[in-house]
PDB file of N, CA and C in Angstrom:
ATOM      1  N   UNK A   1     -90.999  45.301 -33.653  1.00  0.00           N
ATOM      2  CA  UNK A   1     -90.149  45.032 -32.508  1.00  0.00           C
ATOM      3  C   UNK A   1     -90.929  44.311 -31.405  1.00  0.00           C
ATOM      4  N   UNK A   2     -91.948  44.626 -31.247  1.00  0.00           N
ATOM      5  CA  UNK A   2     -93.066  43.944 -30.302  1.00  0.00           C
ATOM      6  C   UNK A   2     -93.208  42.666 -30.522  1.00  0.00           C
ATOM      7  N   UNK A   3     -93.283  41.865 -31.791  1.00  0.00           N
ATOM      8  CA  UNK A   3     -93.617  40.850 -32.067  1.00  0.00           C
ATOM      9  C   UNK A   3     -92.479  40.266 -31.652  1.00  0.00           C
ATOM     10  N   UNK A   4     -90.997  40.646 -32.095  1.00  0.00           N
ATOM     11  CA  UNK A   4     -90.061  40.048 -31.468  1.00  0.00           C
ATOM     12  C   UNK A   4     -89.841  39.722 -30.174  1.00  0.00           C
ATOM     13  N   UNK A   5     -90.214  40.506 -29.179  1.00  0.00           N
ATOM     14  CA  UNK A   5     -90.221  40.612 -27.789  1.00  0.00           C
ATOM     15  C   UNK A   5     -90.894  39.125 -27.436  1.00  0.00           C
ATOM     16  N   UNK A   6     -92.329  39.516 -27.994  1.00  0.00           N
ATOM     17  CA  UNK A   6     -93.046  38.666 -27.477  1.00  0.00           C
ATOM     18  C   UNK A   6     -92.573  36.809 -28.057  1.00  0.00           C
ATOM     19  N   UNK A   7     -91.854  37.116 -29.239  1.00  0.00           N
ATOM     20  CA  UNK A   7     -91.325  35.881 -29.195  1.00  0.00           C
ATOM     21  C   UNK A   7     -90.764  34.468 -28.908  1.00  0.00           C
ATOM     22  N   UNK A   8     -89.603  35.687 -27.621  1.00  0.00           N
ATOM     23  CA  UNK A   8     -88.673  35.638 -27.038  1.00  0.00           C
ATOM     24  C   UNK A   8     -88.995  35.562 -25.048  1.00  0.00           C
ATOM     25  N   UNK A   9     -90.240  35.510 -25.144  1.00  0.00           N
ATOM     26  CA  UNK A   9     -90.789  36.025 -23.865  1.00  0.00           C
ATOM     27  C   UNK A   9     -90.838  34.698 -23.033  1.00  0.00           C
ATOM     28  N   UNK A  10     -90.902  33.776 -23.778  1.00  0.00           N
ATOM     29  CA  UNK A  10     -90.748  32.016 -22.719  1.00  0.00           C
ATOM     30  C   UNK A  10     -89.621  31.918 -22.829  1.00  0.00           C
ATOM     31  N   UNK A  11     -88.380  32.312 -23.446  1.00  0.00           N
ATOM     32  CA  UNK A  11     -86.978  31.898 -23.119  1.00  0.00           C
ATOM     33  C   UNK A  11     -86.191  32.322 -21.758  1.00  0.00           C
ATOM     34  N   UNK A  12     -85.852  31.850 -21.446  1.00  0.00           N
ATOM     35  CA  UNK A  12     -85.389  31.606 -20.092  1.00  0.00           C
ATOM     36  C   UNK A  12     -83.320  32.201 -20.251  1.00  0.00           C
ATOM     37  N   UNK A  13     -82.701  30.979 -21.633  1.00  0.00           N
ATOM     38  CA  UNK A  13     -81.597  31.196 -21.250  1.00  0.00           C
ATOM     39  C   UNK A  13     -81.268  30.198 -22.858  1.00  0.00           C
ATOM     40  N   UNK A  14     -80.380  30.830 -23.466  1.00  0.00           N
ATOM     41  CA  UNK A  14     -80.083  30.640 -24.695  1.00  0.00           C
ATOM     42  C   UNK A  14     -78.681  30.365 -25.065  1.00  0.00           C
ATOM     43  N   UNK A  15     -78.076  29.251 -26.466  1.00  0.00           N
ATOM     44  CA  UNK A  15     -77.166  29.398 -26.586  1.00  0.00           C
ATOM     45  C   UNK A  15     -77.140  28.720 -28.186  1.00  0.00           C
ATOM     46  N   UNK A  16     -76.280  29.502 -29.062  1.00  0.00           N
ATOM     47  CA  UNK A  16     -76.366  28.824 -30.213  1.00  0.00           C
ATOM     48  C   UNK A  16     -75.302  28.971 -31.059  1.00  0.00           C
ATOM     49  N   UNK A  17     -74.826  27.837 -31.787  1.00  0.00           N
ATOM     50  CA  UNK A  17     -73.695  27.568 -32.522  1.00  0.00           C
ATOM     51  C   UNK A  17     -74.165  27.535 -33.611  1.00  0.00           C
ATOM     52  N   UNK A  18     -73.093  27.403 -34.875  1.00  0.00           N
ATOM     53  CA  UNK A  18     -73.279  27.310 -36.336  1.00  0.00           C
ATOM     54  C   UNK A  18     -72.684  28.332 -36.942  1.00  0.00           C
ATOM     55  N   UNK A  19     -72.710  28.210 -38.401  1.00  0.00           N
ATOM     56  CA  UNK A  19     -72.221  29.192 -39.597  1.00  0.00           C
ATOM     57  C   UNK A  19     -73.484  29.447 -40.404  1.00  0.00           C
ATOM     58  N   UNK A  20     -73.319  30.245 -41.417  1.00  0.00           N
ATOM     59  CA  UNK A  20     -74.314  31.095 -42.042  1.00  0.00           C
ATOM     60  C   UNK A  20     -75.304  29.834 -42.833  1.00  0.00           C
ATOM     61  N   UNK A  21     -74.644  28.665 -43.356  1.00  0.00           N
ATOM     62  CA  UNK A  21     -75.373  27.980 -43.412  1.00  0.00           C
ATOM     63  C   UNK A  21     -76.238  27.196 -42.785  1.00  0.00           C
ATOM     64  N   UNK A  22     -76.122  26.621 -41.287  1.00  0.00           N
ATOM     65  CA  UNK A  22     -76.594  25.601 -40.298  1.00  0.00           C
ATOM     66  C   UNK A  22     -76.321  26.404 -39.384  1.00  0.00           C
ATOM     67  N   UNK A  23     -77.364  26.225 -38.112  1.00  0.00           N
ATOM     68  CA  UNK A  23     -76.995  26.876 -36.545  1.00  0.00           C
ATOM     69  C   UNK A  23     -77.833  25.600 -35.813  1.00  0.00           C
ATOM     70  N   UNK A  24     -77.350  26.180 -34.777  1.00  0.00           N
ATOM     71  CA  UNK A  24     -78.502  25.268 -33.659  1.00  0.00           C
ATOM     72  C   UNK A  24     -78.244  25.648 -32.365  1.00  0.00           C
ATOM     73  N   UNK A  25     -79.549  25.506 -32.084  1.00  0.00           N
ATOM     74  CA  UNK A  25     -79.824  26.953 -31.116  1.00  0.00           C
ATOM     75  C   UNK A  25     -80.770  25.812 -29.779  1.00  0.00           C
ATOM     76  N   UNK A  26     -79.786  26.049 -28.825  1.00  0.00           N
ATOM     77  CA  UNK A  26     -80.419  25.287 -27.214  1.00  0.00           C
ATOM     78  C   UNK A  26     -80.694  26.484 -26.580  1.00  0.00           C
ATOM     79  N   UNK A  27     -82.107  26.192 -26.162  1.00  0.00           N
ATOM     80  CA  UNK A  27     -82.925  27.286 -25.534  1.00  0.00           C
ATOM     81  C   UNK A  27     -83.978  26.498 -24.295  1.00  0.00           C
ATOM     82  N   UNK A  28     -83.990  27.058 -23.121  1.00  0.00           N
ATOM     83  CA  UNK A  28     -84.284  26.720 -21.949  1.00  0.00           C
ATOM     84  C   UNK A  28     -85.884  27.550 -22.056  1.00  0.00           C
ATOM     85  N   UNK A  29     -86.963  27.205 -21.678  1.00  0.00           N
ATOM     86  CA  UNK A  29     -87.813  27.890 -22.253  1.00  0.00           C
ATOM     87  C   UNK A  29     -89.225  27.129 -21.154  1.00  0.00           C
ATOM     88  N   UNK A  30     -89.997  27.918 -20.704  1.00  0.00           N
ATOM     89  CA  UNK A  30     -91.377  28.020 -19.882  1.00  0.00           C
ATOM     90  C   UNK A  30     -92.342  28.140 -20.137  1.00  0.00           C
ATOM     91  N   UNK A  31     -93.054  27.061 -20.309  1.00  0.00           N
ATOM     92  CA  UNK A  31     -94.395  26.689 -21.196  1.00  0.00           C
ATOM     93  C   UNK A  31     -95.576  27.878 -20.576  1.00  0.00           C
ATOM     94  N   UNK A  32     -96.608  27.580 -20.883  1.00  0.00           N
ATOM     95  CA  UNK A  32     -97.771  28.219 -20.390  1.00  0.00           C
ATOM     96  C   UNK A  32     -98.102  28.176 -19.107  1.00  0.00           C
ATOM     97  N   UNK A  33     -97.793  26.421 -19.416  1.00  0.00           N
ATOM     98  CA  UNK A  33     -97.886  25.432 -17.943  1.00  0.00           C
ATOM     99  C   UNK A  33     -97.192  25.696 -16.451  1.00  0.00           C
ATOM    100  N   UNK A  34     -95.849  26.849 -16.941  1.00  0.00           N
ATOM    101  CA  UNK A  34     -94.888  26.762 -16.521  1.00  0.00           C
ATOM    102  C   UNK A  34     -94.040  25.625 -16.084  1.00  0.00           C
ATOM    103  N   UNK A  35     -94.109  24.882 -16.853  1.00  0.00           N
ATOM    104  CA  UNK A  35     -93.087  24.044 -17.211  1.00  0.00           C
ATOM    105  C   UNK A  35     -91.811  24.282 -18.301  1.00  0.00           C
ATOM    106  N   UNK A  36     -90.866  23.746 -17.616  1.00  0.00           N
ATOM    107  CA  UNK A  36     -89.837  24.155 -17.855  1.00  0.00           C
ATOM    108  C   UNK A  36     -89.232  23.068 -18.877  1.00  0.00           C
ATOM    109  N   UNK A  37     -88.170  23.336 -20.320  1.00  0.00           N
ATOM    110  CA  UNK A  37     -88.344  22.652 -21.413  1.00  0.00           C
ATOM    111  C   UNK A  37     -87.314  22.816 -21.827  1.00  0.00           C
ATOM    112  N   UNK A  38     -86.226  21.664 -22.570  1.00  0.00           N
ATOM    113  CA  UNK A  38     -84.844  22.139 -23.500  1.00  0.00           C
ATOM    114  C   UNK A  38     -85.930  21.794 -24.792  1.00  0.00           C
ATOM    115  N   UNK A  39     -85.352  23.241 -25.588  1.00  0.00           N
ATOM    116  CA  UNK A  39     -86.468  23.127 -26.894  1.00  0.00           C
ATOM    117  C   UNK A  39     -84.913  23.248 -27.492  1.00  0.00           C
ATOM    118  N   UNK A  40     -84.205  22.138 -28.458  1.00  0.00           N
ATOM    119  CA  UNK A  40     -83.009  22.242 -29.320  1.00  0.00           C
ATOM    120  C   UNK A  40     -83.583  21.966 -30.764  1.00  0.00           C
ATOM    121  N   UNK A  41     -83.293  23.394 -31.964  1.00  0.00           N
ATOM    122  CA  UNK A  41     -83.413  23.838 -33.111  1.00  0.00           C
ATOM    123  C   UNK A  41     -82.533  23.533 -34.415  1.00  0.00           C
ATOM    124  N   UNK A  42     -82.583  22.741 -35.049  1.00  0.00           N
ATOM    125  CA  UNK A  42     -81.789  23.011 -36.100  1.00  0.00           C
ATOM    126  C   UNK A  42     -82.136  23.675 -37.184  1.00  0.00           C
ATOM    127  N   UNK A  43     -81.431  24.794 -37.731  1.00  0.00           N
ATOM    128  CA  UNK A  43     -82.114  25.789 -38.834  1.00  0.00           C
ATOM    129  C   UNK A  43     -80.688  25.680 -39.816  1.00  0.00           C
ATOM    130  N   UNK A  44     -81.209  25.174 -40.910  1.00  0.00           N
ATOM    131  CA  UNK A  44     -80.119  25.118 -42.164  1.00  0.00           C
ATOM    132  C   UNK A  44     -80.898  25.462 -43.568  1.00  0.00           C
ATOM    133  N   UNK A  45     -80.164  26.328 -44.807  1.00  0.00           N
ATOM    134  CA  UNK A  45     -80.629  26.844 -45.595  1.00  0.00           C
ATOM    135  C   UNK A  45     -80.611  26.285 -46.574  1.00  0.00           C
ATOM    136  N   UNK A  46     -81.876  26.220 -47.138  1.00  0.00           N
ATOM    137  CA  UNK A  46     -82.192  24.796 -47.980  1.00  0.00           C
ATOM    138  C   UNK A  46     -81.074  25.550 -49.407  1.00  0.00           C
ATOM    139  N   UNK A  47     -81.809  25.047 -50.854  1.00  0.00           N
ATOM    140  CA  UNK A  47     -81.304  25.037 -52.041  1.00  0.00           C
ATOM    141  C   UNK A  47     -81.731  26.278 -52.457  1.00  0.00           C
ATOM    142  N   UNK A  48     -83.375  26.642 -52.077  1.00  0.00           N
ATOM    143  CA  UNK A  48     -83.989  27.754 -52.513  1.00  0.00           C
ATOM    144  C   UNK A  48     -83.823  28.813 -51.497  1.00  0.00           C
ATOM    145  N   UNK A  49     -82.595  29.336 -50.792  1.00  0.00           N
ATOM    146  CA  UNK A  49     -82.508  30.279 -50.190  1.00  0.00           C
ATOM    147  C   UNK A  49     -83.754  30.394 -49.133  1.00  0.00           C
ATOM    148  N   UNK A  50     -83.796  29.594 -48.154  1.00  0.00           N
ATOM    149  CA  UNK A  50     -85.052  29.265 -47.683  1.00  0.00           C
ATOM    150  C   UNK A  50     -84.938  28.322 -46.140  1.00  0.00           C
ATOM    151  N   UNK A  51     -84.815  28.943 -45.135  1.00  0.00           N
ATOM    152  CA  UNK A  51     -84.757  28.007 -43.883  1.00  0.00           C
ATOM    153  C   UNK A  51     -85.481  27.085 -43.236  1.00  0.00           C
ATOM    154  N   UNK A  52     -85.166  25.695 -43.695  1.00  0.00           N
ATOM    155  CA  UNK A  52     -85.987  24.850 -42.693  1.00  0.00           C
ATOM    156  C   UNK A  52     -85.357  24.548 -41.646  1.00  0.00           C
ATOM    157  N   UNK A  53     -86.504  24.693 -40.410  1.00  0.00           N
ATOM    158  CA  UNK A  53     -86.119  24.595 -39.113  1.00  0.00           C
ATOM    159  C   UNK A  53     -86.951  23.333 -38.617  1.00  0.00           C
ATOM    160  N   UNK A  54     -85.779  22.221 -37.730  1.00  0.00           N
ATOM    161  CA  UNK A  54     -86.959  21.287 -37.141  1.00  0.00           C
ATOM    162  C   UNK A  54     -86.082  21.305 -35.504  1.00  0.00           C
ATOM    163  N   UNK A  55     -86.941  20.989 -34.942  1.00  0.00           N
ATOM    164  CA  UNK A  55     -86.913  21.030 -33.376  1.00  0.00           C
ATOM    165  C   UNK A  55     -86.953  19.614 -32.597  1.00  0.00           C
ATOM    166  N   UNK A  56     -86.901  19.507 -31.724  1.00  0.00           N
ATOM    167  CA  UNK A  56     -86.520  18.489 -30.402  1.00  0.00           C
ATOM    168  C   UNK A  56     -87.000  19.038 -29.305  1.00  0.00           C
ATOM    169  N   UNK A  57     -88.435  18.771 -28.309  1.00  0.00           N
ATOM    170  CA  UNK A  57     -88.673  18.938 -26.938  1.00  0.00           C
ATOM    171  C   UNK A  57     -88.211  18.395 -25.864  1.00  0.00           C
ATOM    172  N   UNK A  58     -87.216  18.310 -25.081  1.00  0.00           N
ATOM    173  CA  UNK A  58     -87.339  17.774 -23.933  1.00  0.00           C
ATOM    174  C   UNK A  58     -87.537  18.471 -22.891  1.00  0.00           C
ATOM    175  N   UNK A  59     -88.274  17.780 -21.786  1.00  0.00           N
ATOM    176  CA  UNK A  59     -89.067  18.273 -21.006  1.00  0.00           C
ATOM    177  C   UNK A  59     -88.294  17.670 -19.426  1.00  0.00           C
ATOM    178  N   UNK A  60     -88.425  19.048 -18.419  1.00  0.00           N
ATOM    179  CA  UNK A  60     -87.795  18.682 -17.534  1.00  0.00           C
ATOM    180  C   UNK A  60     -87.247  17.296 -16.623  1.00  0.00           C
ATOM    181  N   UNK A  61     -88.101  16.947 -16.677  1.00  0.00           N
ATOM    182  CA  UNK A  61     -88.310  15.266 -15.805  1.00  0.00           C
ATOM    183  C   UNK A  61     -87.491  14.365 -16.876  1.00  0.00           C
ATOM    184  N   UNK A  62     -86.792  14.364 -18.081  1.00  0.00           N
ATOM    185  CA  UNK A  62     -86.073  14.415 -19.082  1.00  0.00           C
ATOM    186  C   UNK A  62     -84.954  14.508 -19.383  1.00  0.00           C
ATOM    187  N   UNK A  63     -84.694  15.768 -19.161  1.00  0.00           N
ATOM    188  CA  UNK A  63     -83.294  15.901 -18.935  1.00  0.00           C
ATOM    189  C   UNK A  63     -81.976  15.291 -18.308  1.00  0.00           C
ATOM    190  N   UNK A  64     -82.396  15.077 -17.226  1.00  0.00           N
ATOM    191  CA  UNK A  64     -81.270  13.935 -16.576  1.00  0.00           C
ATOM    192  C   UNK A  64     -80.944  12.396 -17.459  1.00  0.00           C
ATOM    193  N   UNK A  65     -81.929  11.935 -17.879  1.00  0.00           N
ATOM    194  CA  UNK A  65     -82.235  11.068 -18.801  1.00  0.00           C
ATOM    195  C   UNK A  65     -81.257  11.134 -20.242  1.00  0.00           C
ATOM    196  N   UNK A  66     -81.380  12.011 -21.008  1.00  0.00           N
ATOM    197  CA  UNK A  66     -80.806  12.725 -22.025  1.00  0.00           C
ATOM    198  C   UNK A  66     -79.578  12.969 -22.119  1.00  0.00           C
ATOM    199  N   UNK A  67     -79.038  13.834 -20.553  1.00  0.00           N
ATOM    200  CA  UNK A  67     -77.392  14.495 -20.376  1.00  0.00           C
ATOM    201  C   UNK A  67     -76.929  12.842 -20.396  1.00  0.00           C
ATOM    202  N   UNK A  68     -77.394  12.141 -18.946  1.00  0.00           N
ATOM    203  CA  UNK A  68     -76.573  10.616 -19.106  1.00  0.00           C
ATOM    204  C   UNK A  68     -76.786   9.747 -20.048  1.00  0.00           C
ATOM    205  N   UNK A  69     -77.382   9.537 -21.170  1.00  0.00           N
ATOM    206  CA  UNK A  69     -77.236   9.380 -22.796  1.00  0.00           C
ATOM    207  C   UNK A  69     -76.485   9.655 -23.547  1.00  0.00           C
ATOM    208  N   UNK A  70     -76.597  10.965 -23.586  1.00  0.00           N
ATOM    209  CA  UNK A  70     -75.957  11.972 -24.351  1.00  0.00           C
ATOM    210  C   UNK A  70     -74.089  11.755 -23.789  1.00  0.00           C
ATOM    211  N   UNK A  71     -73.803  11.723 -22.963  1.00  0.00           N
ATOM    212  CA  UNK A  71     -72.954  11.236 -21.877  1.00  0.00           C
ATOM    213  C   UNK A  71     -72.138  10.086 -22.368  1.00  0.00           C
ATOM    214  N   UNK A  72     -72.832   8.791 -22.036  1.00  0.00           N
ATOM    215  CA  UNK A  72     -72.310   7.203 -22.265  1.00  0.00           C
ATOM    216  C   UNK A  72     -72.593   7.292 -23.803  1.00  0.00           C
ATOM    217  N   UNK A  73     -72.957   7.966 -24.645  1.00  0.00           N
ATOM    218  CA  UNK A  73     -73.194   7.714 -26.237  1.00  0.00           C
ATOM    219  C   UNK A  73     -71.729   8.385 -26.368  1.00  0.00           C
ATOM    220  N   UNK A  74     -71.021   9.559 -25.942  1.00  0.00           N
ATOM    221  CA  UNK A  74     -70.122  10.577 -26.652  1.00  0.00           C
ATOM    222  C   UNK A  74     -69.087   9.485 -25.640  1.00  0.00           C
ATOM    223  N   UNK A  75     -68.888   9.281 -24.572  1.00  0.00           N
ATOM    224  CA  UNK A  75     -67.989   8.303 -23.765  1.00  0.00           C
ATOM    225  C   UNK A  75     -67.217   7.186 -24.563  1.00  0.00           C
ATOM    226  N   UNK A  76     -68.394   6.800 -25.319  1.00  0.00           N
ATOM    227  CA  UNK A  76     -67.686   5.035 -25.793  1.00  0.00           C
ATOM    228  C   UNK A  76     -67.736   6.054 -27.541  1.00  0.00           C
ATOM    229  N   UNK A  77     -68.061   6.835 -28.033  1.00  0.00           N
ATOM    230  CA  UNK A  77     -67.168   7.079 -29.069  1.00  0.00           C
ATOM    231  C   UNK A  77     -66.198   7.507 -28.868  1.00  0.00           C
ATOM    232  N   UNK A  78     -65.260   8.767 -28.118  1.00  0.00           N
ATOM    233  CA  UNK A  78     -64.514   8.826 -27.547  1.00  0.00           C
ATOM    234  C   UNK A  78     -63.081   8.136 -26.889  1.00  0.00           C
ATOM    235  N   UNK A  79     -63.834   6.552 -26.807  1.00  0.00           N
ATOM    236  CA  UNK A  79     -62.550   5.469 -26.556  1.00  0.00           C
ATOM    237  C   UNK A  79     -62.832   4.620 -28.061  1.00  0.00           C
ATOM    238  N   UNK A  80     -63.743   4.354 -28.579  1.00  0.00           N
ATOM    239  CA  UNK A  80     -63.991   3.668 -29.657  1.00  0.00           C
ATOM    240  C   UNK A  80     -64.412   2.650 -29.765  1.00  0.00           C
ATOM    241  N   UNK A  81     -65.466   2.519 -28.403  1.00  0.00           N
ATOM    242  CA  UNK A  81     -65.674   1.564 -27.857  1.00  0.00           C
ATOM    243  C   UNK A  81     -67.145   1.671 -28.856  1.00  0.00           C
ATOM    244  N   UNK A  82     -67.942   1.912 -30.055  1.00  0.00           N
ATOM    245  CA  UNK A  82     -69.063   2.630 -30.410  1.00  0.00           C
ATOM    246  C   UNK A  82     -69.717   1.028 -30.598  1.00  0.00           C
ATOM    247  N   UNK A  83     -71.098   0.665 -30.189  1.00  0.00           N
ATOM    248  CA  UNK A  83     -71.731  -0.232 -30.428  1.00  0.00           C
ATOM    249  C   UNK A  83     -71.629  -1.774 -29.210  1.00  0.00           C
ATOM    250  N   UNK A  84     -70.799  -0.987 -28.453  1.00  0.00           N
ATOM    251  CA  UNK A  84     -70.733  -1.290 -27.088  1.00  0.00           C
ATOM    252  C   UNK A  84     -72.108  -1.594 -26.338  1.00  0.00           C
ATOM    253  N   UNK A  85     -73.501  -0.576 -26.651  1.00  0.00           N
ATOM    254  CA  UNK A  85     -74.599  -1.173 -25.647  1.00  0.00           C
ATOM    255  C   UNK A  85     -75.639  -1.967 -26.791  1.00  0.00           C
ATOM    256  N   UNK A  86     -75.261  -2.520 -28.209  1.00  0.00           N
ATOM    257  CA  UNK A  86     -76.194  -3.124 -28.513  1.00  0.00           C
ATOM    258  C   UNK A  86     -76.305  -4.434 -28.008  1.00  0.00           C
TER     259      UNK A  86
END
């Protein structure tokens, strides 16, 4: 149980979607540095009953960057406007 704790001990504030096969898990999380970090997880279960997990850092100074991306990318699919900023 300890090990778990301590796991869990830079997370800040958590949220995660998915089914038994795939999840993905956005977690707000405080480095050593205390710097502050969106660490987003994808964990899906391979062939051999077996979870590979790969990750994504973004880092505070970042974020704003990312949401308005993340933003004008879902915007112009949304109207169908997709391939609009090449």
């Amino acid at each position: 149980m300890e090990n778990r704790k301590n796991l869990f001990r830079n997370v800040l504030d958590s949220e995660m979607f998915g089914d038994e096969n795939k999840q993905y898990y956005f977690d707000i999380k405080k480095g050593k540095n205390d710097a502050v970090f969106l660490q987003i997880t994808n964990r899906n279960l391979t062939v051999a009953d077996a979870y590979k997990r790969t990750h994504i850092i973004l880092f505070e100074d970042d974020l704003a960057f990312f949401v308005e991306a993340l933003t004008m990318l879902l915007g112009r699919h949304a109207t169908g406007n997709l391939g609009a900023s090449c």
